[in-house]
N, C-alpha and C. Protein backbone atom coordinates (compact mmCIF):
# COMPACT_ATOMS: atom_id res chain seq x y z
N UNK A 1 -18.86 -6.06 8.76
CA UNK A 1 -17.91 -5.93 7.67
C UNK A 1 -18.15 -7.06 6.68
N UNK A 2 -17.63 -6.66 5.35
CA UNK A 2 -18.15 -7.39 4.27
C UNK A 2 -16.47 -7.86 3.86
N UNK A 3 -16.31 -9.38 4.26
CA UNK A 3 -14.50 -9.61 4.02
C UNK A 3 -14.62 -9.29 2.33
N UNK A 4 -13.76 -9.07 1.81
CA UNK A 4 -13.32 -9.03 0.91
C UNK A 4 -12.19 -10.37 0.29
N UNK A 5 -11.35 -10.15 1.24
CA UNK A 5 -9.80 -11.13 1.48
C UNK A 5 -9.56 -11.56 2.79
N UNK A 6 -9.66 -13.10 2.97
CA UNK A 6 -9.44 -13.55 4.44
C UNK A 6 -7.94 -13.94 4.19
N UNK A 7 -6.97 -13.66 5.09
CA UNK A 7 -5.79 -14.58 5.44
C UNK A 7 -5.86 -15.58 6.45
N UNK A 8 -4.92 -16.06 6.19
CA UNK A 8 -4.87 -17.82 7.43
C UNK A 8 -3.06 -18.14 6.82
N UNK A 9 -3.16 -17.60 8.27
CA UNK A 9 -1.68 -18.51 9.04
C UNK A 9 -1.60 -19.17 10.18
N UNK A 10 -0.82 -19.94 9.88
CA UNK A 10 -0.46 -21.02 11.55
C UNK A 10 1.12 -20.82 12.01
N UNK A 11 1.14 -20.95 13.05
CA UNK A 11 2.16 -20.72 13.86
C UNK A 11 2.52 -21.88 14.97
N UNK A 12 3.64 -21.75 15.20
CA UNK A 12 3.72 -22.90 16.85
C UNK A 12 4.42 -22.25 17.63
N UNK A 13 4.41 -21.04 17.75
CA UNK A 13 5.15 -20.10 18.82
C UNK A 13 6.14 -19.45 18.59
N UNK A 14 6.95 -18.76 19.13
CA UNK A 14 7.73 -17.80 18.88
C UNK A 14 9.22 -18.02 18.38
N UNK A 15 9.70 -19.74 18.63
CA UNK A 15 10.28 -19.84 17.83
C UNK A 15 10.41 -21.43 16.91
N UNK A 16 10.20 -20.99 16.07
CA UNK A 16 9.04 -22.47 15.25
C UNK A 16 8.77 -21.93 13.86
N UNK A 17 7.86 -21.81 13.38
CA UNK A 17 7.57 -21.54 12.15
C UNK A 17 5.97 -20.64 11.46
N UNK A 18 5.99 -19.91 10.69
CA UNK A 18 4.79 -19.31 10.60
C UNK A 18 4.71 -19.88 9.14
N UNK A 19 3.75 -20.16 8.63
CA UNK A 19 2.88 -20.27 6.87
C UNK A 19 1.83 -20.00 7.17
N UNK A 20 1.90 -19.70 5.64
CA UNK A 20 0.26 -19.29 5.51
C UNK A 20 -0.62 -19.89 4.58
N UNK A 21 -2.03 -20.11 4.30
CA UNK A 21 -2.48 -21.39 4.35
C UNK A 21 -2.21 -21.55 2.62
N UNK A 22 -1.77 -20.32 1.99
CA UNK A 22 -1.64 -20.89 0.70
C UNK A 22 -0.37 -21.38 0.31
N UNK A 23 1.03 -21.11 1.17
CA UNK A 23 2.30 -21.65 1.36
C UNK A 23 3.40 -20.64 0.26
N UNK A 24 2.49 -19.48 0.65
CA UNK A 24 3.25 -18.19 0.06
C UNK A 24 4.35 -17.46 0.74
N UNK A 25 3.82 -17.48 2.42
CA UNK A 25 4.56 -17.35 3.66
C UNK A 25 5.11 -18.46 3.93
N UNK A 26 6.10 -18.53 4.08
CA UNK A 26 6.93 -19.71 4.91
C UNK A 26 8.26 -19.21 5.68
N UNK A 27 7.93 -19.36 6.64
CA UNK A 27 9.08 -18.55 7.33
C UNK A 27 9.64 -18.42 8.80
N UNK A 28 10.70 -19.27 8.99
CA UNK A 28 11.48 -19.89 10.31
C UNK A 28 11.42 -18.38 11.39
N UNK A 29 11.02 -18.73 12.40
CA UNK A 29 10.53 -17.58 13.43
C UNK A 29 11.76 -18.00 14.75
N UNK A 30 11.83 -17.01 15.22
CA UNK A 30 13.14 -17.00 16.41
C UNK A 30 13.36 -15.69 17.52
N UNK A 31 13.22 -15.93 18.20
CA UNK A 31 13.30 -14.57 19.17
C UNK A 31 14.17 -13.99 19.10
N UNK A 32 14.53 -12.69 19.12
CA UNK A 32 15.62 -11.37 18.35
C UNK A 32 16.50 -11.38 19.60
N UNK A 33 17.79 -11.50 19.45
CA UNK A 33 18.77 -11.51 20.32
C UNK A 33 18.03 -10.56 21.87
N UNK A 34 17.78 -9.49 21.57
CA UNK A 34 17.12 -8.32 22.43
C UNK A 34 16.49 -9.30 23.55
N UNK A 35 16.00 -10.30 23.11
CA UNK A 35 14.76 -11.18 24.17
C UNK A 35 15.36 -12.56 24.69
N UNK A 36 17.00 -12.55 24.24
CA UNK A 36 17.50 -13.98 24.59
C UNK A 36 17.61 -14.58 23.33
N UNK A 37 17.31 -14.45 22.20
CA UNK A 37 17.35 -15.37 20.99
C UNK A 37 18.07 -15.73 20.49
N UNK A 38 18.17 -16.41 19.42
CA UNK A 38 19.42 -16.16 18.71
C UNK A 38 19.15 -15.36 17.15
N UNK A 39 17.84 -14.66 16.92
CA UNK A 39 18.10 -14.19 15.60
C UNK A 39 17.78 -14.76 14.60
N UNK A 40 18.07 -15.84 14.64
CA UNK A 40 17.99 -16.68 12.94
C UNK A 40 16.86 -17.04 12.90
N UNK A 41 15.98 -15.90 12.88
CA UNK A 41 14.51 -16.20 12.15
C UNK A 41 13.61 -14.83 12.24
N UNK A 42 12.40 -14.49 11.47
CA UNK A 42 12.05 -13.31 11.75
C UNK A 42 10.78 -13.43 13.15
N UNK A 43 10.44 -12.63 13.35
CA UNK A 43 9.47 -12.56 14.71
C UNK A 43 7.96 -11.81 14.50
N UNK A 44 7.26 -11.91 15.01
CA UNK A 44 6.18 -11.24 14.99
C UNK A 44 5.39 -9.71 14.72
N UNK A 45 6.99 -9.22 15.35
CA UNK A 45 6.82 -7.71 15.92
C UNK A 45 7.54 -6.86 14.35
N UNK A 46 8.52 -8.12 13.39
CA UNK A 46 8.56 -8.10 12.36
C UNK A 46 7.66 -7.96 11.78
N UNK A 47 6.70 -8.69 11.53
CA UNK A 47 6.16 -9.27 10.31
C UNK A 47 4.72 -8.40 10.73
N UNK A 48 4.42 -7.38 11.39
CA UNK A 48 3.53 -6.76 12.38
C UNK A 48 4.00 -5.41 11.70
N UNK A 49 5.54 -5.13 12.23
CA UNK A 49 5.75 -3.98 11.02
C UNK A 49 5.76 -3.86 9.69
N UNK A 50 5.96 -4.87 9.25
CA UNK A 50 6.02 -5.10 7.84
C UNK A 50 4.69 -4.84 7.34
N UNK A 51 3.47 -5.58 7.95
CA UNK A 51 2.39 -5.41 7.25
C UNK A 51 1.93 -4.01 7.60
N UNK A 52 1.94 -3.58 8.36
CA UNK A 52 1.48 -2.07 9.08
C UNK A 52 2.37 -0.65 8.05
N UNK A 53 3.53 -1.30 7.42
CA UNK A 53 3.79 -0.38 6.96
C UNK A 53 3.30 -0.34 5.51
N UNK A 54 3.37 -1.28 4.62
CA UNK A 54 2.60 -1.55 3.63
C UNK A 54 1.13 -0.92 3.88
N UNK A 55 0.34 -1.45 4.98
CA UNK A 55 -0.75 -0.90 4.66
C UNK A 55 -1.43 0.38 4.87
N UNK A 56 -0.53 1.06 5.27
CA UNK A 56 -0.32 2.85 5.80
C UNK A 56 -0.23 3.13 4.67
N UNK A 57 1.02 2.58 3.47
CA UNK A 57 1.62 3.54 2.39
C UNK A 57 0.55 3.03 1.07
N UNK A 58 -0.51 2.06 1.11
CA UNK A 58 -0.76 1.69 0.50
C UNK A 58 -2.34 2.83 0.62
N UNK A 59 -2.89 2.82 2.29
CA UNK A 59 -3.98 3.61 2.39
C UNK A 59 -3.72 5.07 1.74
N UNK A 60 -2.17 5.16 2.23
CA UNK A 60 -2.03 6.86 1.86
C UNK A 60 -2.22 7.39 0.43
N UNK A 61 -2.20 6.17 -0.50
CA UNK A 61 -1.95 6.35 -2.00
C UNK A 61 -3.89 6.61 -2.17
N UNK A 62 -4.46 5.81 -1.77
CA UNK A 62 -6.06 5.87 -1.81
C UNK A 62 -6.17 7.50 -1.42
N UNK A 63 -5.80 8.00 -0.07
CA UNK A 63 -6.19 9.37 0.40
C UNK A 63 -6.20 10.48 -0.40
N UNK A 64 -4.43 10.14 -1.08
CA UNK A 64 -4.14 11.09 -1.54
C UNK A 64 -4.65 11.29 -3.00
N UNK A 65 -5.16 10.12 -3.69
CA UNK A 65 -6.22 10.07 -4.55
C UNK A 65 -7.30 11.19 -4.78
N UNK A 66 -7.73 11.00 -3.49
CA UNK A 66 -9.05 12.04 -3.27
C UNK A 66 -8.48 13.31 -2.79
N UNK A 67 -7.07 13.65 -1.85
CA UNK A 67 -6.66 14.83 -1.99
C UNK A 67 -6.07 15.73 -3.43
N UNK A 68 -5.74 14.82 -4.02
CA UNK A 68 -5.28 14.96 -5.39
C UNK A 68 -3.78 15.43 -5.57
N UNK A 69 -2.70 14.61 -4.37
CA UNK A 69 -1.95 15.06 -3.83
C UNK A 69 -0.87 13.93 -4.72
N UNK A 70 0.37 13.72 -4.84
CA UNK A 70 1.36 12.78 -5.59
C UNK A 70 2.24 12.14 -4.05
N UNK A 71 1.97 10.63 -4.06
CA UNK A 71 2.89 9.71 -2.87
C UNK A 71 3.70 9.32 -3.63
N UNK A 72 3.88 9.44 -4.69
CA UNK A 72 4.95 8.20 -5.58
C UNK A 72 6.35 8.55 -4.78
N UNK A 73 7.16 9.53 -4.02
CA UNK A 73 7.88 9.46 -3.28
C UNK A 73 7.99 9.24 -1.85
N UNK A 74 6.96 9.06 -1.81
CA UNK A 74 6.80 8.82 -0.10
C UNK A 74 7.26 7.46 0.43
N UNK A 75 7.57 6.84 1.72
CA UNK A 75 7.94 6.27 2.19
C UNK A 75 7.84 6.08 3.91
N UNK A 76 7.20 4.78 3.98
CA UNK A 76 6.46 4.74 5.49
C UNK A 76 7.46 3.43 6.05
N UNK A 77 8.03 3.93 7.16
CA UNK A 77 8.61 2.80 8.03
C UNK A 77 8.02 2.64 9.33
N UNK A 78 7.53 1.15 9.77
CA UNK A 78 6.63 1.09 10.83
C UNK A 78 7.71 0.30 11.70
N UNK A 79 7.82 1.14 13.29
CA UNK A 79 9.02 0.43 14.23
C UNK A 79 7.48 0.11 15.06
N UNK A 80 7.49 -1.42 15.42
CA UNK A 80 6.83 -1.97 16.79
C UNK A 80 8.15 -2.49 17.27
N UNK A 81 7.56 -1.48 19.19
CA UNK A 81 8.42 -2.31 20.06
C UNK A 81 7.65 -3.05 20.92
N UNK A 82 8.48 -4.25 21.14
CA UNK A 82 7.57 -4.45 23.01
C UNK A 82 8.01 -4.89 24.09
N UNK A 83 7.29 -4.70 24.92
CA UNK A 83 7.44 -4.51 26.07
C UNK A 83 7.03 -5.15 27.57
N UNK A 84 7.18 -5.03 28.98
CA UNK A 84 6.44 -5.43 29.55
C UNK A 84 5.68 -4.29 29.61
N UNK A 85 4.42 -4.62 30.20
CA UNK A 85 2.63 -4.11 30.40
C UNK A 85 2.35 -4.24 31.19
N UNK A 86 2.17 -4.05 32.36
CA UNK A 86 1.65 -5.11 33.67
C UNK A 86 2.63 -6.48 34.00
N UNK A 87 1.51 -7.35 33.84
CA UNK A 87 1.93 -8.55 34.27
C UNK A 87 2.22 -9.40 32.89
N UNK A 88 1.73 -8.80 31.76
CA UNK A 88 2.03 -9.85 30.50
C UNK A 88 3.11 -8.54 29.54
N UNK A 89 2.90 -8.52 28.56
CA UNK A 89 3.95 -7.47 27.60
C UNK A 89 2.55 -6.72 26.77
N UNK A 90 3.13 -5.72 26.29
CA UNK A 90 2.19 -4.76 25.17
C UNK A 90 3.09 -4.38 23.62
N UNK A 91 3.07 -3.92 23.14
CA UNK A 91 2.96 -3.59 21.94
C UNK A 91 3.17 -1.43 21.88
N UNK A 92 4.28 -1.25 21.36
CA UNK A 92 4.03 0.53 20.13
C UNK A 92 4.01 0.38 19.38
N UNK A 93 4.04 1.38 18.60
CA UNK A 93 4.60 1.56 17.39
C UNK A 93 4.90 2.65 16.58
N UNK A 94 5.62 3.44 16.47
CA UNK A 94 6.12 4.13 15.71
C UNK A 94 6.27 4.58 14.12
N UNK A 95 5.11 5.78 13.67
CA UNK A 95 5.33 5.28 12.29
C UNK A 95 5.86 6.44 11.92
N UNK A 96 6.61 6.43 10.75
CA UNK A 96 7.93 6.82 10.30
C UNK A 96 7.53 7.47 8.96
N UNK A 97 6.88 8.48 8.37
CA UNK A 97 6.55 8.30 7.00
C UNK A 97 7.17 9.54 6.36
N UNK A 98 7.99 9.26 5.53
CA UNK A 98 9.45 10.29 4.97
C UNK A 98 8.33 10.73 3.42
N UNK A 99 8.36 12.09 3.47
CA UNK A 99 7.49 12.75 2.34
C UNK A 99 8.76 13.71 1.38
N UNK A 100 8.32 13.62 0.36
CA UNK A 100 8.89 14.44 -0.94
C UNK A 100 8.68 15.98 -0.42
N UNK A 101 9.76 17.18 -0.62
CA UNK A 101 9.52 18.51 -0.53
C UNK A 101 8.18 18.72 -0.75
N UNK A 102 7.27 18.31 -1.81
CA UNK A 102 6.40 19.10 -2.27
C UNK A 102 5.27 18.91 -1.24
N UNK A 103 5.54 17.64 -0.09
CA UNK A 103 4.06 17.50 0.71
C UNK A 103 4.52 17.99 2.23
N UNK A 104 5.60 19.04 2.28
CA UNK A 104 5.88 19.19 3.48
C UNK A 104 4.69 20.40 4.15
N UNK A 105 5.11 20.62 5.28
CA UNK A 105 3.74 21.42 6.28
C UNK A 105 2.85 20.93 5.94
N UNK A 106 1.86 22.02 5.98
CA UNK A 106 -0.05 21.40 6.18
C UNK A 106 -0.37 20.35 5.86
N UNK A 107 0.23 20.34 4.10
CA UNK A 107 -0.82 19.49 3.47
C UNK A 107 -0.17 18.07 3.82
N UNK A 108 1.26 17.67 4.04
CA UNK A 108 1.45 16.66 4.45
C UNK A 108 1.18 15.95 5.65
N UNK A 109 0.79 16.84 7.04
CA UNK A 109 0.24 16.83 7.98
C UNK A 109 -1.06 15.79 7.73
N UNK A 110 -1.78 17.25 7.09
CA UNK A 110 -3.16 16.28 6.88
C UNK A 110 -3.17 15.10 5.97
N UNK A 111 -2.20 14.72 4.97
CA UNK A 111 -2.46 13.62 4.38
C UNK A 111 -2.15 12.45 5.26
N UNK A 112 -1.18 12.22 6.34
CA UNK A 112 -0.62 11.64 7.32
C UNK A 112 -1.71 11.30 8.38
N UNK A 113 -2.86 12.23 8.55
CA UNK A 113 -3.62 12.32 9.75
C UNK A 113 -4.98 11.72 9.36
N UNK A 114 -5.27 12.09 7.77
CA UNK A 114 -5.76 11.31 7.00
C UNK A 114 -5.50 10.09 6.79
N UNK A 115 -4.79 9.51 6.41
CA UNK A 115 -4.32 8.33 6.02
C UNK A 115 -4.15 7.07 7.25
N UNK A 116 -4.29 7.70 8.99
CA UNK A 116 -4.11 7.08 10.11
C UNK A 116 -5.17 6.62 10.38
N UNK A 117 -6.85 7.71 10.11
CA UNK A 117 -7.64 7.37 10.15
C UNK A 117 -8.70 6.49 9.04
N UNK A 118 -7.65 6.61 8.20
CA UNK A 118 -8.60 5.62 6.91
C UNK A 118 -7.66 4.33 6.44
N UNK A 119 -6.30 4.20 7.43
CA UNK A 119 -6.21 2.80 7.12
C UNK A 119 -6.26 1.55 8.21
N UNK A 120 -6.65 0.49 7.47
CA UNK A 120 -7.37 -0.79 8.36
C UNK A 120 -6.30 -1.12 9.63
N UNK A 121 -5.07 -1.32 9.58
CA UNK A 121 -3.73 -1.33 10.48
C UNK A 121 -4.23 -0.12 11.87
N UNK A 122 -4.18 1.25 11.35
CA UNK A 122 -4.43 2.23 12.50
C UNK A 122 -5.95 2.06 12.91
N UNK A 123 -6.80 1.10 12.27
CA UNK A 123 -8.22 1.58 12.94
C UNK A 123 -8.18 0.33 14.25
N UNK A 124 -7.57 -0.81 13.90
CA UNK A 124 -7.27 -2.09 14.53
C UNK A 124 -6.27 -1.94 15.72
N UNK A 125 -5.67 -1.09 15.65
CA UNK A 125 -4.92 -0.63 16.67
C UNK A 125 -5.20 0.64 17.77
N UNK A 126 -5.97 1.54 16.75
CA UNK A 126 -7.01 2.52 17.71
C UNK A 126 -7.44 2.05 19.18
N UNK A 127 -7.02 3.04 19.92
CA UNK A 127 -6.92 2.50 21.70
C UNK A 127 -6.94 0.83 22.20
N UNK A 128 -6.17 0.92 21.47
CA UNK A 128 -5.35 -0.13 21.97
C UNK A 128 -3.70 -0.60 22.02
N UNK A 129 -3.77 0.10 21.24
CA UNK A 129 -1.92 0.42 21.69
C UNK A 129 -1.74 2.10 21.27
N UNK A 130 -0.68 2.15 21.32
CA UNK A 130 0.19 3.75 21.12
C UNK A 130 0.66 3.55 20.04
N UNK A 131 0.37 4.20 19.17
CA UNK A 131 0.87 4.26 17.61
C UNK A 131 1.12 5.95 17.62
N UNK A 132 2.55 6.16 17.33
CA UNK A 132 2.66 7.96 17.09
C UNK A 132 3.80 7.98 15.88
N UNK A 133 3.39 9.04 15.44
CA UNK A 133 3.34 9.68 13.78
C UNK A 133 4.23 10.17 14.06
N UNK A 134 4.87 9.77 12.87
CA UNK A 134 6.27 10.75 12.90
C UNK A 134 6.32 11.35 10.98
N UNK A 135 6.71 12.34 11.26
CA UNK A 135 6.40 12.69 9.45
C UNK A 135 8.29 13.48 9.30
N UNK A 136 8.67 12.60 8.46
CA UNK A 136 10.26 13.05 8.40
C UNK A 136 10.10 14.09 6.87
């Protein structure tokens, strides 16, 4: 692969602090009540959906480019949960992507099935975790 854009963040664990190396990210980290926490900070599994969903709705706009299809209403919400795995924890995720009347059945199907396989988030996650499509 030919980088284009490298990121760099540092962290000190799960509840501590994440930036990133240009000090654009800055942002107090805390384990989500769910795990014992107290909340007052965002978490990983956050900031994991956050980028995963951006970069789904962002691939889908490229796809649908070449399908010649309109996303300007679309809308992708990415749920990661986790879990225990064995002996350490794993990772889902759930993606959520709410389409305008006009892309419902087939063609929204395939823009969705399209768009899983041509963005960088679903290829990085490809058998290696469970990522399932949900098209609202």
């Amino acid at each position: 692969m030919d980088a284009l854009y490298t990121a760099a963040a540092t962290a000190n664990g799960r509840e501590g602090r994440a930036v990133s190396s240009d000090g654009q990210l800055d942002l107090p980290l805390a384990l989500p009540p769910a795990l014992g926490g107290n909340g007052k900070g965002t978490n990983p599994e956050q900031l994991f959906a956050a980028g995963y969903a951006a970069c789904f709705a962002s691939a889908m706009a490229s796809v649908a480019r070449e399908m010649k299809v309109d996303t300007k209403d679309v809308s992708v919400t990415s749920e990661v949960s986790i879990g225990k795995d064995g002996d350490g924890f794993g990772l889902s995720v759930v993606m959520r992507v709410e389409l305008p009347d006009s892309l419902t059945g087939e063609v929204g199907q395939r823009l969705v099935e399209a768009t899983h396989a041509y963005c960088p988030y679903s290829k990085a996650t490809r058998g290696n975790i469970d990522v399932e499509l949900v098209i609202e």
